[in-house]
PDB file of N, CA and C in Angstrom:
ATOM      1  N   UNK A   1     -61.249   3.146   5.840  1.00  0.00           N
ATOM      2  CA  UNK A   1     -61.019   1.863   6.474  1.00  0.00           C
ATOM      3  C   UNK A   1     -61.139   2.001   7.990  1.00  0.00           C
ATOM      4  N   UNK A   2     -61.699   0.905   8.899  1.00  0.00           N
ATOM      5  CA  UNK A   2     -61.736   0.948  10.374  1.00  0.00           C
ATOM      6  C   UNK A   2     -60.064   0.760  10.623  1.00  0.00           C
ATOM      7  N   UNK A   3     -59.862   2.119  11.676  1.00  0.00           N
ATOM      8  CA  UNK A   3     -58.659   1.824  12.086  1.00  0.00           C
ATOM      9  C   UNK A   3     -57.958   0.601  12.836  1.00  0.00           C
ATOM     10  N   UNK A   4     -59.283  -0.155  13.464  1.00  0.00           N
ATOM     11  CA  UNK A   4     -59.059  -1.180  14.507  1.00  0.00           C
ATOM     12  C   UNK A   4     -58.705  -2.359  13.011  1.00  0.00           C
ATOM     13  N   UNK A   5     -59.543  -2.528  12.691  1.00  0.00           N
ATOM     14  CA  UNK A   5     -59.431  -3.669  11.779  1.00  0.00           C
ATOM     15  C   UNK A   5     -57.875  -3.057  10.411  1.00  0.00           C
ATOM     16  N   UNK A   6     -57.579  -1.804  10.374  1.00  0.00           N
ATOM     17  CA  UNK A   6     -56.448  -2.050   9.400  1.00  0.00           C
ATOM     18  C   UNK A   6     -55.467  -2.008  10.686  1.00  0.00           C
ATOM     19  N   UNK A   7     -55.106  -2.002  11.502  1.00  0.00           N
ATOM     20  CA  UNK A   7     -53.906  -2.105  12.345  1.00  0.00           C
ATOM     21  C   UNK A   7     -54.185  -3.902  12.539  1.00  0.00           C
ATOM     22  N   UNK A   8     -54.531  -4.965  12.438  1.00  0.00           N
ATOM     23  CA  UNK A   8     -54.768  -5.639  12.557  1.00  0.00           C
ATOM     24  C   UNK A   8     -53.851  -6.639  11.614  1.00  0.00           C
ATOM     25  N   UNK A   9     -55.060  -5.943  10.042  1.00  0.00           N
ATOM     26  CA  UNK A   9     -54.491  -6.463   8.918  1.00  0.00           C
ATOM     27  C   UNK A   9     -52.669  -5.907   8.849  1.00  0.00           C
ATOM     28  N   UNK A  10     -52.489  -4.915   9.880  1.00  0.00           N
ATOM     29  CA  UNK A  10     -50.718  -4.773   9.172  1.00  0.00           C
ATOM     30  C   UNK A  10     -50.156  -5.293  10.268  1.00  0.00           C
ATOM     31  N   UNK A  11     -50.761  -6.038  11.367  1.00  0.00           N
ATOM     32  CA  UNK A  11     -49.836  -6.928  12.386  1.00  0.00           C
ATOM     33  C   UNK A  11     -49.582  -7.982  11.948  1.00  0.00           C
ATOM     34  N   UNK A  12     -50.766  -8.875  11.199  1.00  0.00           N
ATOM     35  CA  UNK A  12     -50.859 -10.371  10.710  1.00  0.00           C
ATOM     36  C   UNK A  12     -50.128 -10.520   9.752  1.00  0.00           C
ATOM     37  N   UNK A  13     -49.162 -12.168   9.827  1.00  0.00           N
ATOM     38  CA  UNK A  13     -48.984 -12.534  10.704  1.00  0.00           C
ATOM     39  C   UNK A  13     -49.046 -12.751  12.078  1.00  0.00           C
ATOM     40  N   UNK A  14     -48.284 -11.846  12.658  1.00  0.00           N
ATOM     41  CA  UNK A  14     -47.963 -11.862  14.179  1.00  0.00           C
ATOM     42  C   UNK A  14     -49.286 -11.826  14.367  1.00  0.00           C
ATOM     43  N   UNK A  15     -49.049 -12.436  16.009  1.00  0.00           N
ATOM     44  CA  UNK A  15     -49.777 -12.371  16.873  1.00  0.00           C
ATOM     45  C   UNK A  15     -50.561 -10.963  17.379  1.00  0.00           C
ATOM     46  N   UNK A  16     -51.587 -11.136  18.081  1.00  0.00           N
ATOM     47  CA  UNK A  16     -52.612  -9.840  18.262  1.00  0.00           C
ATOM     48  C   UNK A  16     -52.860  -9.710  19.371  1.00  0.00           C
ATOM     49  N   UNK A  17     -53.286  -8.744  19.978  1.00  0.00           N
ATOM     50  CA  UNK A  17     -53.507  -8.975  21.299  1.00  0.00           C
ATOM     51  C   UNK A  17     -54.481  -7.856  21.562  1.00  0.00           C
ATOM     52  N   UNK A  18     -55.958  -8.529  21.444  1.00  0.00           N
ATOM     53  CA  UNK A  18     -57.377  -8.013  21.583  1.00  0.00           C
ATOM     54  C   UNK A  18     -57.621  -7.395  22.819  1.00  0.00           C
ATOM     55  N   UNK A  19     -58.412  -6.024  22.913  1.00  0.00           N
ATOM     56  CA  UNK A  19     -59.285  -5.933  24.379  1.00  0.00           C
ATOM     57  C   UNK A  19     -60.391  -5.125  24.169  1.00  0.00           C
ATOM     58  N   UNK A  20     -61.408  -5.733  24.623  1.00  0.00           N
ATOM     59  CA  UNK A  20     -62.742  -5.934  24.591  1.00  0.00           C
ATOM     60  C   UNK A  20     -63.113  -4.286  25.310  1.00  0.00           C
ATOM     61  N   UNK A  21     -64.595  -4.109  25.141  1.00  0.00           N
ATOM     62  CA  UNK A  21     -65.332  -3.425  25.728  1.00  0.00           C
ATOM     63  C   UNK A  21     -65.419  -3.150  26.838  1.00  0.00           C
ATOM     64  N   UNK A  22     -65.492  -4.566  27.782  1.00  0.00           N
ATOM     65  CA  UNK A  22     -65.731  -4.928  29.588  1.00  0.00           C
ATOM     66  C   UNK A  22     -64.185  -4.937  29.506  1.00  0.00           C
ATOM     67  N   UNK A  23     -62.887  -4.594  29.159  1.00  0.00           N
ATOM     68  CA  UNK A  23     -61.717  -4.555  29.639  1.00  0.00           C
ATOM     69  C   UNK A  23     -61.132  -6.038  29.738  1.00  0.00           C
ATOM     70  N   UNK A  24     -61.494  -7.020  29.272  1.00  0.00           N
ATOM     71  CA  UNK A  24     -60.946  -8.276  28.879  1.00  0.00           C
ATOM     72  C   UNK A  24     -60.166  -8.226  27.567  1.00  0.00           C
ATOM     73  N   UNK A  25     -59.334  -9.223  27.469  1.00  0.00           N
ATOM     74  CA  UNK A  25     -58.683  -9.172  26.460  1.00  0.00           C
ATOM     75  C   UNK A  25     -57.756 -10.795  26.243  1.00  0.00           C
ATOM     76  N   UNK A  26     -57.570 -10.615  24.941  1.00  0.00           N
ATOM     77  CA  UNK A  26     -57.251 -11.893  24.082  1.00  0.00           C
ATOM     78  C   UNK A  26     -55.898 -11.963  23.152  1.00  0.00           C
ATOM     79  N   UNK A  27     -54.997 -13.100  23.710  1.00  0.00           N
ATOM     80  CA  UNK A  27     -54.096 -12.951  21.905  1.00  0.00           C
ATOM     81  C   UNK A  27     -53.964 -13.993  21.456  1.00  0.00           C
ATOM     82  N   UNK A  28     -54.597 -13.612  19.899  1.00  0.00           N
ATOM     83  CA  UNK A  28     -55.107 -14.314  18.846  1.00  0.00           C
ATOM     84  C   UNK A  28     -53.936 -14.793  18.066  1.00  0.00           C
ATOM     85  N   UNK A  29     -53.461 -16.138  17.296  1.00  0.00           N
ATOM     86  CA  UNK A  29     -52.539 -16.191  16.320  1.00  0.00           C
ATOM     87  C   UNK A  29     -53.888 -15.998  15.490  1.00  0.00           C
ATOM     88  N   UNK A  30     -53.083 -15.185  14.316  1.00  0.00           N
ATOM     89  CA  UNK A  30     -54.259 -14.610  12.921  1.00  0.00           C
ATOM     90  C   UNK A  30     -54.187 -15.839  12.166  1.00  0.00           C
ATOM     91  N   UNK A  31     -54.572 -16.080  11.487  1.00  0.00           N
ATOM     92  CA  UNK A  31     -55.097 -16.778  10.436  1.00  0.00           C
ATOM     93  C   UNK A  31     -55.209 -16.365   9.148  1.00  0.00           C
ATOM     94  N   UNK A  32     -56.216 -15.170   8.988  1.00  0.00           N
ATOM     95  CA  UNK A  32     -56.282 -14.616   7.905  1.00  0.00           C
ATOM     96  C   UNK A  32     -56.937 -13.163   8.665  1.00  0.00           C
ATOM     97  N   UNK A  33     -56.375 -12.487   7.420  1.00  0.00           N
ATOM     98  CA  UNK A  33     -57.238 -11.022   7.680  1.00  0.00           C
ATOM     99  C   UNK A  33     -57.071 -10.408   6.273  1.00  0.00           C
ATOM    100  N   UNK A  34     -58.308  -9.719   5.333  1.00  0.00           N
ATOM    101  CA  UNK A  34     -58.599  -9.586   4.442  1.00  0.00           C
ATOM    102  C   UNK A  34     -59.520  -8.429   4.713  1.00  0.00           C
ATOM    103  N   UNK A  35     -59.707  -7.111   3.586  1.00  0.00           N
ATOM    104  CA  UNK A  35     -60.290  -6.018   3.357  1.00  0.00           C
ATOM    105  C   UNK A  35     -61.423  -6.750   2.088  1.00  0.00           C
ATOM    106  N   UNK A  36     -62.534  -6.414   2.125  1.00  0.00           N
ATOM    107  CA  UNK A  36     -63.488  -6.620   1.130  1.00  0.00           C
ATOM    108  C   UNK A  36     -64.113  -5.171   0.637  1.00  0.00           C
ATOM    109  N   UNK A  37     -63.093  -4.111  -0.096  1.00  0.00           N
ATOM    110  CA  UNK A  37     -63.283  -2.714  -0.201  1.00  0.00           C
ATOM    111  C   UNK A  37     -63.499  -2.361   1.178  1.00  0.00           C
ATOM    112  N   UNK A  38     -64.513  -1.586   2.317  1.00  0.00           N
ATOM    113  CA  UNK A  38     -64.929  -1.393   3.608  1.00  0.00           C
ATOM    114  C   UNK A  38     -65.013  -2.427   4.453  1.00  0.00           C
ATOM    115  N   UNK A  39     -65.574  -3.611   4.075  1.00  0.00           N
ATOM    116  CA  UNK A  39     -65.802  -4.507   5.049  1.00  0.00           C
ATOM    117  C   UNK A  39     -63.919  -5.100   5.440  1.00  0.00           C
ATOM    118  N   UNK A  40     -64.183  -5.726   6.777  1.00  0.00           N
ATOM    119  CA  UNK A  40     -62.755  -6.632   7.413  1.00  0.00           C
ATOM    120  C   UNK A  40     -63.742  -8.237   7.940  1.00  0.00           C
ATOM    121  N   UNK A  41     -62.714  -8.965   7.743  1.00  0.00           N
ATOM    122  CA  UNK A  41     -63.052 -10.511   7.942  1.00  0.00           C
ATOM    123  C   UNK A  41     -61.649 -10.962   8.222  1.00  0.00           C
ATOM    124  N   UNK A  42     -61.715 -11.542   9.693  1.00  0.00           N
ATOM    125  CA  UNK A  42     -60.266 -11.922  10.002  1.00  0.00           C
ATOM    126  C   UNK A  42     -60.521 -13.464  11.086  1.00  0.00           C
ATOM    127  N   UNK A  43     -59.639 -14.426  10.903  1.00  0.00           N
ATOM    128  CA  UNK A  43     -59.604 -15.314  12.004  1.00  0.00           C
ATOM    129  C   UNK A  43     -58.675 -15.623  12.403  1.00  0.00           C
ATOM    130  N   UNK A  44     -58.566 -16.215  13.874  1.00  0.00           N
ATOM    131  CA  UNK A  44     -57.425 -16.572  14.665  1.00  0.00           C
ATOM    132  C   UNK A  44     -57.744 -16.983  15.790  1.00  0.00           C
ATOM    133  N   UNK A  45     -56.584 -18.005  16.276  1.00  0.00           N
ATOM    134  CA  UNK A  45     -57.114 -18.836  17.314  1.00  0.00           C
ATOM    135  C   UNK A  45     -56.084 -18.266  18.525  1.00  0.00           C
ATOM    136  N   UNK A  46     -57.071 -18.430  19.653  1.00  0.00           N
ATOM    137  CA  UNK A  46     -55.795 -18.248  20.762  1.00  0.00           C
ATOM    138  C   UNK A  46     -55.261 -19.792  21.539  1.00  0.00           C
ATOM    139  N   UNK A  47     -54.260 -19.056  22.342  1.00  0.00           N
ATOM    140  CA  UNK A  47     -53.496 -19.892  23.092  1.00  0.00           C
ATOM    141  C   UNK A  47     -54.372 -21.826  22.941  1.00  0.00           C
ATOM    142  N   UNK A  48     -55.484 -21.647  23.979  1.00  0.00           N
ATOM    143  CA  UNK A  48     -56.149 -23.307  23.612  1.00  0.00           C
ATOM    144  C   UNK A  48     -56.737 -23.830  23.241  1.00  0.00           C
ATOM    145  N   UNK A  49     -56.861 -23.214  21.403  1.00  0.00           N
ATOM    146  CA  UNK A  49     -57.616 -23.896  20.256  1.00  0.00           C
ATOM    147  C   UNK A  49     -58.699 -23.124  19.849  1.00  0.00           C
ATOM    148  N   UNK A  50     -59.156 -21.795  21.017  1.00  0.00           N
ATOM    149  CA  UNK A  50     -60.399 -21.716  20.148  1.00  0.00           C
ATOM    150  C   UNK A  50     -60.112 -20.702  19.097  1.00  0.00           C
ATOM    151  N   UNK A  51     -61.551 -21.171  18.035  1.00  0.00           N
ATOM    152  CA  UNK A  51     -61.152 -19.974  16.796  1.00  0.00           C
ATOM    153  C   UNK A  51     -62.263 -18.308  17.203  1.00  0.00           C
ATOM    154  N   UNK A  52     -61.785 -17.843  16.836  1.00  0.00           N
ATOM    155  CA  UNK A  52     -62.256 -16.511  16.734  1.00  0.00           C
ATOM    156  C   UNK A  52     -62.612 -15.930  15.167  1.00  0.00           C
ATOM    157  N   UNK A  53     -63.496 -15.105  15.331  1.00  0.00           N
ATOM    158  CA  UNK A  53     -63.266 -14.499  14.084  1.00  0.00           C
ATOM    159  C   UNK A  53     -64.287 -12.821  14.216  1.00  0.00           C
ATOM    160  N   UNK A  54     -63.160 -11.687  13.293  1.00  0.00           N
ATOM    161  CA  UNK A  54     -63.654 -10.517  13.524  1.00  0.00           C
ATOM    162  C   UNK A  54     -63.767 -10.079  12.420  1.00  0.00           C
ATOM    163  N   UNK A  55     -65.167  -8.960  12.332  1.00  0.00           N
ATOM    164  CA  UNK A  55     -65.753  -8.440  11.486  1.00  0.00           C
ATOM    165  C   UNK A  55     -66.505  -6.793  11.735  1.00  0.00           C
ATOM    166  N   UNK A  56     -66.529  -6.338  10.541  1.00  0.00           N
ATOM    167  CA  UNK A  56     -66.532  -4.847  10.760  1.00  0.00           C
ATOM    168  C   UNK A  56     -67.408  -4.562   9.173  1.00  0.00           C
ATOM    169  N   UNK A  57     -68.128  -3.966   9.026  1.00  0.00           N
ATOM    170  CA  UNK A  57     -68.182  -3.383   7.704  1.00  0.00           C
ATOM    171  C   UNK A  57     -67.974  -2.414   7.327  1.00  0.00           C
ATOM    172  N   UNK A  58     -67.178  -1.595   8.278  1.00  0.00           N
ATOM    173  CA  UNK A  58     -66.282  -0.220   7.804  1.00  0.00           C
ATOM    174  C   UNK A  58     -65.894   0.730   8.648  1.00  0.00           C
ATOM    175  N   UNK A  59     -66.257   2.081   8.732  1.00  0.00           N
ATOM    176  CA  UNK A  59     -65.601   2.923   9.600  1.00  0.00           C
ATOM    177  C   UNK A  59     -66.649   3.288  10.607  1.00  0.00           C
ATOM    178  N   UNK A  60     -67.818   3.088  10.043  1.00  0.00           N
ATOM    179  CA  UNK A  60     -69.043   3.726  11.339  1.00  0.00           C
ATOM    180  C   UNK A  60     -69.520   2.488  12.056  1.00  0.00           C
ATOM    181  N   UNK A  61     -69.112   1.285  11.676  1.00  0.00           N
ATOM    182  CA  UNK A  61     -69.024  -0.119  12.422  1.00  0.00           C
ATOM    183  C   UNK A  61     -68.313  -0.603  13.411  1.00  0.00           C
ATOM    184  N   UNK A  62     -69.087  -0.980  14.843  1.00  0.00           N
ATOM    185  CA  UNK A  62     -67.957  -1.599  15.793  1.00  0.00           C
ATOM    186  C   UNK A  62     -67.392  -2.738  15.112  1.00  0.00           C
ATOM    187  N   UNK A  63     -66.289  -3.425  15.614  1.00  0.00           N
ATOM    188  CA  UNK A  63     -65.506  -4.250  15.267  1.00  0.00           C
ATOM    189  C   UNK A  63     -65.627  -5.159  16.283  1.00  0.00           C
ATOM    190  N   UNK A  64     -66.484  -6.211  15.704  1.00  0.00           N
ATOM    191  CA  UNK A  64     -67.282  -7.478  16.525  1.00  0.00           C
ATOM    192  C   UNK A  64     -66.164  -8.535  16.466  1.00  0.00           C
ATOM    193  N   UNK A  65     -66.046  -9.362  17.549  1.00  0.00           N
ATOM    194  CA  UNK A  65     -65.508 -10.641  17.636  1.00  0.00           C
ATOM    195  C   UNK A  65     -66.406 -11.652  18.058  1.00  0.00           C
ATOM    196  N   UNK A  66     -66.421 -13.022  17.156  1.00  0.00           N
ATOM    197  CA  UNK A  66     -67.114 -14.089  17.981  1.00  0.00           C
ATOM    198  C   UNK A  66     -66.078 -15.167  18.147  1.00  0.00           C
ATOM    199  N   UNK A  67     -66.494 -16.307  18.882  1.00  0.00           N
ATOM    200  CA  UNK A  67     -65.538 -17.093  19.168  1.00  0.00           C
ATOM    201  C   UNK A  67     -66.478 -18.507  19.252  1.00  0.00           C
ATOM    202  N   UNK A  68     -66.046 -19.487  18.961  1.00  0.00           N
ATOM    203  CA  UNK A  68     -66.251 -20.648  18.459  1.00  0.00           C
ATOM    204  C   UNK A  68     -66.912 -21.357  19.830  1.00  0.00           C
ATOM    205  N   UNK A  69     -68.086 -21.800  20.136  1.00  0.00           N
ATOM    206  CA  UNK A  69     -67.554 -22.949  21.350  1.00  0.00           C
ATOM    207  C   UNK A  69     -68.304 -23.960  20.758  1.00  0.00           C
ATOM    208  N   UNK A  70     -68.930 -25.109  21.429  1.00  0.00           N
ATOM    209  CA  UNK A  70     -69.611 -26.103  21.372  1.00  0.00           C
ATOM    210  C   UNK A  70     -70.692 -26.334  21.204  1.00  0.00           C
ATOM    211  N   UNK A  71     -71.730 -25.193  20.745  1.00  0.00           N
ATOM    212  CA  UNK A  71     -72.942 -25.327  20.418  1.00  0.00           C
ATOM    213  C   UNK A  71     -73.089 -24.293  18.867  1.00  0.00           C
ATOM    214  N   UNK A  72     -71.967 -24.088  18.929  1.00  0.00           N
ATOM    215  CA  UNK A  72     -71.478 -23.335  17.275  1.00  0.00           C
ATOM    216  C   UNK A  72     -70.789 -21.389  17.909  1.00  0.00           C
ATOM    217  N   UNK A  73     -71.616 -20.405  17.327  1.00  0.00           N
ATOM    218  CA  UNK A  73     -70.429 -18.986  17.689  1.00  0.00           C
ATOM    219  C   UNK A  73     -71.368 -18.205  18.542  1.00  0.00           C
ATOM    220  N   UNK A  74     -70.677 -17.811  19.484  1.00  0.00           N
ATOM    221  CA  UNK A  74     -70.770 -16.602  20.242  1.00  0.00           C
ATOM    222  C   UNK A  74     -70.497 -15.609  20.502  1.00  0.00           C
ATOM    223  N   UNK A  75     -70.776 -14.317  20.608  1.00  0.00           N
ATOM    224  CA  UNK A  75     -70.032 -13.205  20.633  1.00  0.00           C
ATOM    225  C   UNK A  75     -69.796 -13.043  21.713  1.00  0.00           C
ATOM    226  N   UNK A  76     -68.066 -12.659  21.139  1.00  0.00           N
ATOM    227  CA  UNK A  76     -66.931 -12.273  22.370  1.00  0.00           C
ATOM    228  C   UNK A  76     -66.838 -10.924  22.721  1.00  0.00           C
ATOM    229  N   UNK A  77     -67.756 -10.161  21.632  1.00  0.00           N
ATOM    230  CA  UNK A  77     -67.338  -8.796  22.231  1.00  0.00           C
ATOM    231  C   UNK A  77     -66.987  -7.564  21.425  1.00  0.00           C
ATOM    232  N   UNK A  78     -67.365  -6.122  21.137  1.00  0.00           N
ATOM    233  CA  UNK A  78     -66.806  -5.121  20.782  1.00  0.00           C
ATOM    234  C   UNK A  78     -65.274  -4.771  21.021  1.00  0.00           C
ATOM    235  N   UNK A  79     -64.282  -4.893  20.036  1.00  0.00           N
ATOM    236  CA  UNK A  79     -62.894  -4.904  20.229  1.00  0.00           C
ATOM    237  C   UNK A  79     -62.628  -3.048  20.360  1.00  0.00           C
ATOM    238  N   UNK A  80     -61.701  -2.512  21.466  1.00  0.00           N
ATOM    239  CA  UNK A  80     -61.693  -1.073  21.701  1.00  0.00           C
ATOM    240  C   UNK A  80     -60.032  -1.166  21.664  1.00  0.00           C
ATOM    241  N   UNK A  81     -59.348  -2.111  21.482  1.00  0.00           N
ATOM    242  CA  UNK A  81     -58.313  -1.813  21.268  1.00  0.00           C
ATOM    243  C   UNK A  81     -57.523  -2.868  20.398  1.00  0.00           C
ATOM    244  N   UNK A  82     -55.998  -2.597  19.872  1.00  0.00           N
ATOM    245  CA  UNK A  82     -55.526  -3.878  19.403  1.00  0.00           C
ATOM    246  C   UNK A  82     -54.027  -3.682  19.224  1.00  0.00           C
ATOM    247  N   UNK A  83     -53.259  -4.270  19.514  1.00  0.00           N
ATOM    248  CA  UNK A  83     -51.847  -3.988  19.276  1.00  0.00           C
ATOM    249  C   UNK A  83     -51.185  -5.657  19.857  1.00  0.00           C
ATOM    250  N   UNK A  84     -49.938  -5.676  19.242  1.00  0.00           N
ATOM    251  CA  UNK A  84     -48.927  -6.773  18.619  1.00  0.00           C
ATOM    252  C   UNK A  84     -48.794  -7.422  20.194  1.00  0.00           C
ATOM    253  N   UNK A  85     -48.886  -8.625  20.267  1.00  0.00           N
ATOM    254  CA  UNK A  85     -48.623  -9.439  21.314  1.00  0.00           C
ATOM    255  C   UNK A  85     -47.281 -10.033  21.413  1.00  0.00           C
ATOM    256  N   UNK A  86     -46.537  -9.716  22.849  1.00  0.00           N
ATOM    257  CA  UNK A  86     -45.481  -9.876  22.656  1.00  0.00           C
ATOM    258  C   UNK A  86     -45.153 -11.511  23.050  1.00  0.00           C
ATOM    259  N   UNK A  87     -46.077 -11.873  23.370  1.00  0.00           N
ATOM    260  CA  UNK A  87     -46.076 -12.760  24.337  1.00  0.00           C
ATOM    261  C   UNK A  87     -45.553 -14.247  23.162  1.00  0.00           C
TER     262      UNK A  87
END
C-alpha cells in the first residue's frame, strides 16, 4: 500500500492537512477514502468549497491531487506529505 495514501485512509474522518511538491499545502475535510486492492481514491473539500480528489495506484505511484474549478479538474499537485490538521 502507498504510505501517503494509507495514512490518509487512517486519518479520515478528520481533517488532513496536504503538502504539495512546490511546498504548498492544503486541509482537506475527507469525504471518502477507499483502497481498491493497490489503487487509493479519496475526496475532500477544503475550507471554501472546493472539492479535491486524490489518487495513486499503489506503491511505485505518486499520489496526485486534482481540484475542482470552473472549467471542470485541475491538477493540484504531487502530495510529499500528509498528517492530521489541527486546525
Amino acid at each position: 500500500m502507498h504510505t501517503l495514501a494509507k495514512r490518509i485512509h487512517n486519518i479520515t474522518p478528520r481533517n488532513v492537512r496536504l503538502t504539495f511538491e512546490n511546498g504548498s499545502t492544503v486541509v482537506l475535510e475527507m469525504h471518502s477514502a477507499e483502497f481498491f486492492q493497490e489503487a487509493f481514491q479519496a475526496e475532500g473539500t477544503n475550507s471554501d468549497g472546493t472539492a479535491y480528489r486524490l489518487v495513486t495506484d499503489g506503491d511505485d505511484d505518486p499520489l496526485v491531487a486534482g481540484k475542482e474549478t470552473g472549467d471542470g479538474w485541475a491538477t493540484a499537485g504531487t502530495v510529499d506529505e500528509v498528517e492530521p490538521a489541527d486546525d
